[in-house]
C-alpha atoms as a PDB file:
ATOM      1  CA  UNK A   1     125.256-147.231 -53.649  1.00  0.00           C
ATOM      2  CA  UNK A   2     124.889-145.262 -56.978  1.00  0.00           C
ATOM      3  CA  UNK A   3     128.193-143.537 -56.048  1.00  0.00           C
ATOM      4  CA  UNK A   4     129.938-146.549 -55.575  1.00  0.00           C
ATOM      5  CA  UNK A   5     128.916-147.773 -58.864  1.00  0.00           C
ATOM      6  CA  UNK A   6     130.796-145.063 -60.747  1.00  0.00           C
ATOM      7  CA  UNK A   7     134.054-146.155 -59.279  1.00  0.00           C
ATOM      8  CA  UNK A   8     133.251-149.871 -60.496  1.00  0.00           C
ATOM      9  CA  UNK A   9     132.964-148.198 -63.826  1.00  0.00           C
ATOM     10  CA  UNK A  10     135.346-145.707 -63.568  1.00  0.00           C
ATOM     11  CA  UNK A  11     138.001-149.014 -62.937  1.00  0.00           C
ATOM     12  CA  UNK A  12     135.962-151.291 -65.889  1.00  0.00           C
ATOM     13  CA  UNK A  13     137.246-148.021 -68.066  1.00  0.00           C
ATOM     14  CA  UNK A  14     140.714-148.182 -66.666  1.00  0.00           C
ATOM     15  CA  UNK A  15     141.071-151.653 -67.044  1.00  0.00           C
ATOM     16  CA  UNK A  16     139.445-151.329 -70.840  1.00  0.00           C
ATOM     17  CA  UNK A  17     141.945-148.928 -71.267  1.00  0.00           C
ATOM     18  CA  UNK A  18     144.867-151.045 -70.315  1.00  0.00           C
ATOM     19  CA  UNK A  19     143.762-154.128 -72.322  1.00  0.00           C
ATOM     20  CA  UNK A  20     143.567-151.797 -75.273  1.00  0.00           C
ATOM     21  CA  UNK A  21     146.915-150.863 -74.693  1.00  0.00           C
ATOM     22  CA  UNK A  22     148.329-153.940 -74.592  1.00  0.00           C
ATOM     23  CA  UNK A  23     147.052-154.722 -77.627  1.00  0.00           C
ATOM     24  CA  UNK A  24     148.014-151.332 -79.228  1.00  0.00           C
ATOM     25  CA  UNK A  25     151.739-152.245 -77.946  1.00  0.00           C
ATOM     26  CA  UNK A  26     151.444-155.574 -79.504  1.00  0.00           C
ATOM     27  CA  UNK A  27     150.398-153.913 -82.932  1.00  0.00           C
ATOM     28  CA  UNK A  28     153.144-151.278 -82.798  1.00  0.00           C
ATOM     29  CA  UNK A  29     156.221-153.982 -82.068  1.00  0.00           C
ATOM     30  CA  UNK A  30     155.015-156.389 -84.554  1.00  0.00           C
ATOM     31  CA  UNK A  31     154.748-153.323 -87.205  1.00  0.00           C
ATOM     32  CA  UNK A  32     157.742-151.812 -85.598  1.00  0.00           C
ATOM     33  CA  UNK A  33     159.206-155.569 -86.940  1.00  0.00           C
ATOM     34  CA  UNK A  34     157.270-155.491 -90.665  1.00  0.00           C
ATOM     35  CA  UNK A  35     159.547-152.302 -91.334  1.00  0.00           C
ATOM     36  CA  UNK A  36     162.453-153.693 -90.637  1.00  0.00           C
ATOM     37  CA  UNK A  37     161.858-156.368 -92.096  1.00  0.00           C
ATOM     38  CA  UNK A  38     160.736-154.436 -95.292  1.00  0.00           C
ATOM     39  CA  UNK A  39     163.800-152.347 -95.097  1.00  0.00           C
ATOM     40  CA  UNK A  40     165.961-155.659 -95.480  1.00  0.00           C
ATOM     41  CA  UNK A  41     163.520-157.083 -98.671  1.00  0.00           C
ATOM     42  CA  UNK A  42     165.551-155.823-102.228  1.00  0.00           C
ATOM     43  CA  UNK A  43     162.486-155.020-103.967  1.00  0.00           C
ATOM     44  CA  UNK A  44     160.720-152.778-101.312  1.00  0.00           C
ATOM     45  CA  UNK A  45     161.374-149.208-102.235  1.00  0.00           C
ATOM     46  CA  UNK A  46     162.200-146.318 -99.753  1.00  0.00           C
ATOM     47  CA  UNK A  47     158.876-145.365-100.508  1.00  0.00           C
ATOM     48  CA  UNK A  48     157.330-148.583 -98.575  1.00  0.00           C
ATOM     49  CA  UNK A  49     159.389-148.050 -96.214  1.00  0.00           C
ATOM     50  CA  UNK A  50     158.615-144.949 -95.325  1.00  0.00           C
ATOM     51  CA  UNK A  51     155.249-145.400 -95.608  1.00  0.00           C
ATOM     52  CA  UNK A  52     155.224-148.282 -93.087  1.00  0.00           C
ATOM     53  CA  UNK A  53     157.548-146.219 -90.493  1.00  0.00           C
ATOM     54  CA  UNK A  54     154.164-143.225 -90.533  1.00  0.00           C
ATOM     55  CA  UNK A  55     152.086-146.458 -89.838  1.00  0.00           C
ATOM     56  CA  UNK A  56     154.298-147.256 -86.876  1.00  0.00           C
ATOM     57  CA  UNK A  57     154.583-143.487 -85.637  1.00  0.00           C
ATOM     58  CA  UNK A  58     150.318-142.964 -86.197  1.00  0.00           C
ATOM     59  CA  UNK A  59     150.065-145.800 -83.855  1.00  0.00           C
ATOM     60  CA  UNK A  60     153.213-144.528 -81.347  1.00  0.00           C
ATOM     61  CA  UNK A  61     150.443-141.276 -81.172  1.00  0.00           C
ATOM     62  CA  UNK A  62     147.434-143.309 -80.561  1.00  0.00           C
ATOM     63  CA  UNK A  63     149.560-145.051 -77.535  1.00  0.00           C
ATOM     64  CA  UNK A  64     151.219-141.870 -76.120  1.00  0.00           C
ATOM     65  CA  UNK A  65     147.167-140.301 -76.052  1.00  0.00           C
ATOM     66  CA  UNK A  66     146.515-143.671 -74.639  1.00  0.00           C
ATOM     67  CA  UNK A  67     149.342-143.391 -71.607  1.00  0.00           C
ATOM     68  CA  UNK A  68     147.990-140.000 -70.788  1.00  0.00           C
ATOM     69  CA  UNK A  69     144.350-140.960 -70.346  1.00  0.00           C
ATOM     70  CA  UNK A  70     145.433-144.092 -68.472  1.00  0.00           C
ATOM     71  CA  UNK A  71     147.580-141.523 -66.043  1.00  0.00           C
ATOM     72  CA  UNK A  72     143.947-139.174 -65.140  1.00  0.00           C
ATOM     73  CA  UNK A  73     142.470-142.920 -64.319  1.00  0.00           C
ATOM     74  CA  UNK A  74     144.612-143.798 -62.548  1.00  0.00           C
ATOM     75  CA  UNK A  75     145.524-140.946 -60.284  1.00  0.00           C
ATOM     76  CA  UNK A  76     141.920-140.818 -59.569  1.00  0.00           C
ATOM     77  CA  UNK A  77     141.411-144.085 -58.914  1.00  0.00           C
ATOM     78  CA  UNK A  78     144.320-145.025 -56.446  1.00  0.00           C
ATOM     79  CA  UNK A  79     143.469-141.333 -54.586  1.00  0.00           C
ATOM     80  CA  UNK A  80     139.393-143.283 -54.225  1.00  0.00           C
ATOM     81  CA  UNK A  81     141.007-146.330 -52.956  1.00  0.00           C
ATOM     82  CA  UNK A  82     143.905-144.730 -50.587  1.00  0.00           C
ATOM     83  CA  UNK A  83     140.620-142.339 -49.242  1.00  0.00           C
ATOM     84  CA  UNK A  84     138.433-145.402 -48.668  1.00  0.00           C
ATOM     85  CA  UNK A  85     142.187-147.691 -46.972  1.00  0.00           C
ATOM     86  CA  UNK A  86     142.084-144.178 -44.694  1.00  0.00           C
ATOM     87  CA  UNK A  87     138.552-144.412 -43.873  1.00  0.00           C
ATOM     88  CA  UNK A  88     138.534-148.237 -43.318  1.00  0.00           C
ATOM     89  CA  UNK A  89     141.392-147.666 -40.941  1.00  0.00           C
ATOM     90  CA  UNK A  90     139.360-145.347 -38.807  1.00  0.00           C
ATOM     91  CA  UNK A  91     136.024-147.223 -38.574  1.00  0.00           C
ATOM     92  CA  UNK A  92     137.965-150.412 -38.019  1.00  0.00           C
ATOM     93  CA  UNK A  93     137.732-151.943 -34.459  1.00  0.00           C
ATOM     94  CA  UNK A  94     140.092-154.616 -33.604  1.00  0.00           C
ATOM     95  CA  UNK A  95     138.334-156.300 -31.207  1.00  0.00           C
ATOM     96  CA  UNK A  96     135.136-156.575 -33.865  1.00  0.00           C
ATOM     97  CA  UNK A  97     137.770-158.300 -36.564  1.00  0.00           C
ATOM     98  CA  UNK A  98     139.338-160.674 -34.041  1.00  0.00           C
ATOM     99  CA  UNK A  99     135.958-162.330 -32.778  1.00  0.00           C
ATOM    100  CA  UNK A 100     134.425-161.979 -36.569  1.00  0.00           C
ATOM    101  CA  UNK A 101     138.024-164.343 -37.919  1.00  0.00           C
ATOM    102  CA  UNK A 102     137.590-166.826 -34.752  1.00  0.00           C
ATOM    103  CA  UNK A 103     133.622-167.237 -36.003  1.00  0.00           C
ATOM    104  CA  UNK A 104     134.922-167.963 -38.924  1.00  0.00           C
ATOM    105  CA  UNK A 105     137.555-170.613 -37.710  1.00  0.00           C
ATOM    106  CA  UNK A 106     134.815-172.009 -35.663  1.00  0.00           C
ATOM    107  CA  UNK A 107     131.974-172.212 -38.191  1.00  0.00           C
ATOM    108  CA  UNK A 108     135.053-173.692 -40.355  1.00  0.00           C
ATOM    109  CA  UNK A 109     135.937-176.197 -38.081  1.00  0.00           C
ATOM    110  CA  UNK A 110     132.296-177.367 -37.419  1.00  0.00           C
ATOM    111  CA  UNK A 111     131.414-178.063 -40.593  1.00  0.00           C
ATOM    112  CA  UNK A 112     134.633-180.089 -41.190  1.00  0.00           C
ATOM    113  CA  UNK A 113     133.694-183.472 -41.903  1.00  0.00           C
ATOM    114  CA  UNK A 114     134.856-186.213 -39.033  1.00  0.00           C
ATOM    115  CA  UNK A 115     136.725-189.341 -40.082  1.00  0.00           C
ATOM    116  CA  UNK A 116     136.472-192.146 -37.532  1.00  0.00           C
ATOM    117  CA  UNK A 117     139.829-192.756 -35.822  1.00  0.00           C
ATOM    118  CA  UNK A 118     142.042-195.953 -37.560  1.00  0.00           C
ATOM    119  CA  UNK A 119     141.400-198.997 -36.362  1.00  0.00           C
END
C-alpha cells in the first residue's frame, strides 16, 4: 500500500503544480495588462515601462520552468495509470462484474422504499 501512496502524492504534486500555474498565468496577464496600460499613462517614463515588461518576462520564466516540471508529472503519471487500465483489463472477469452490478441493482431495489398503490 506504501507504493500506492506515492502515486496519490505524486498526483497531489501535479495537481499543486497546476493550481500554481493557474495562478502564475493569472499574475502574468493581469501584469501583461499593467504595462500596457502604463505604456498609455503620459507621465510613466520608458523607464517604468521597461521595468514592468522584466516583471512580466521574470514571471513568463517562472511559468515556462513551471510547464516543464508539469510535463515529467505528467508523463509519469498517465504511463502509472495506462499500466494499472492494462493490468485491470487483464485481471478483469466479465462474468465477476456482471453478477457484482445486478447485486447492486438488487440490493438497490430492496431497499427502495414502497408507496402503497392510489386509491
Amino acid at each position: 500500500m506504501c507504493k500506492k501512496k506515492i502515486i496519490e502524492d505524486y498526483y497531489c504534486d501535479l495537481n499543486n503544480l497546476s493550481g500554481l500555474l493557474t495562478n502564475c498565468v493569472s499574475s502574468y496577464r493581469l501584469l501583461i495588462g499593467g504595462a500596457s496600460e502604463l505604456n498609455q499613462i503620459t507621465p510613466a517614463t520608458r523607464h517604468d515601462v521597461k521595468k514592468a515588461i522584466e516583471r512580466v518576462d521574470k514571471l513568463g520564466d517562472i511559468i515556462d520552468e513551471l510547464l516543464e516540471t508539469m510535463e515529467c508529472y505528467e508523463i509519469d503519471y498517465m504511463n502509472y495509470c495506462k499500466i494499472k487500465a492494462n493490468v485491470m483489463k487483464c485481471k478483469l472477469n466479465r462474468k465477476f462484474v456482471l453478477a457484482q452490478i445486478e447485486d447492486e441493482l438488487i440490493i438497490k431495489r430492496d431497499n427502495t422504499p414502497k408507496t402503497p398503490p392510489p386509491k
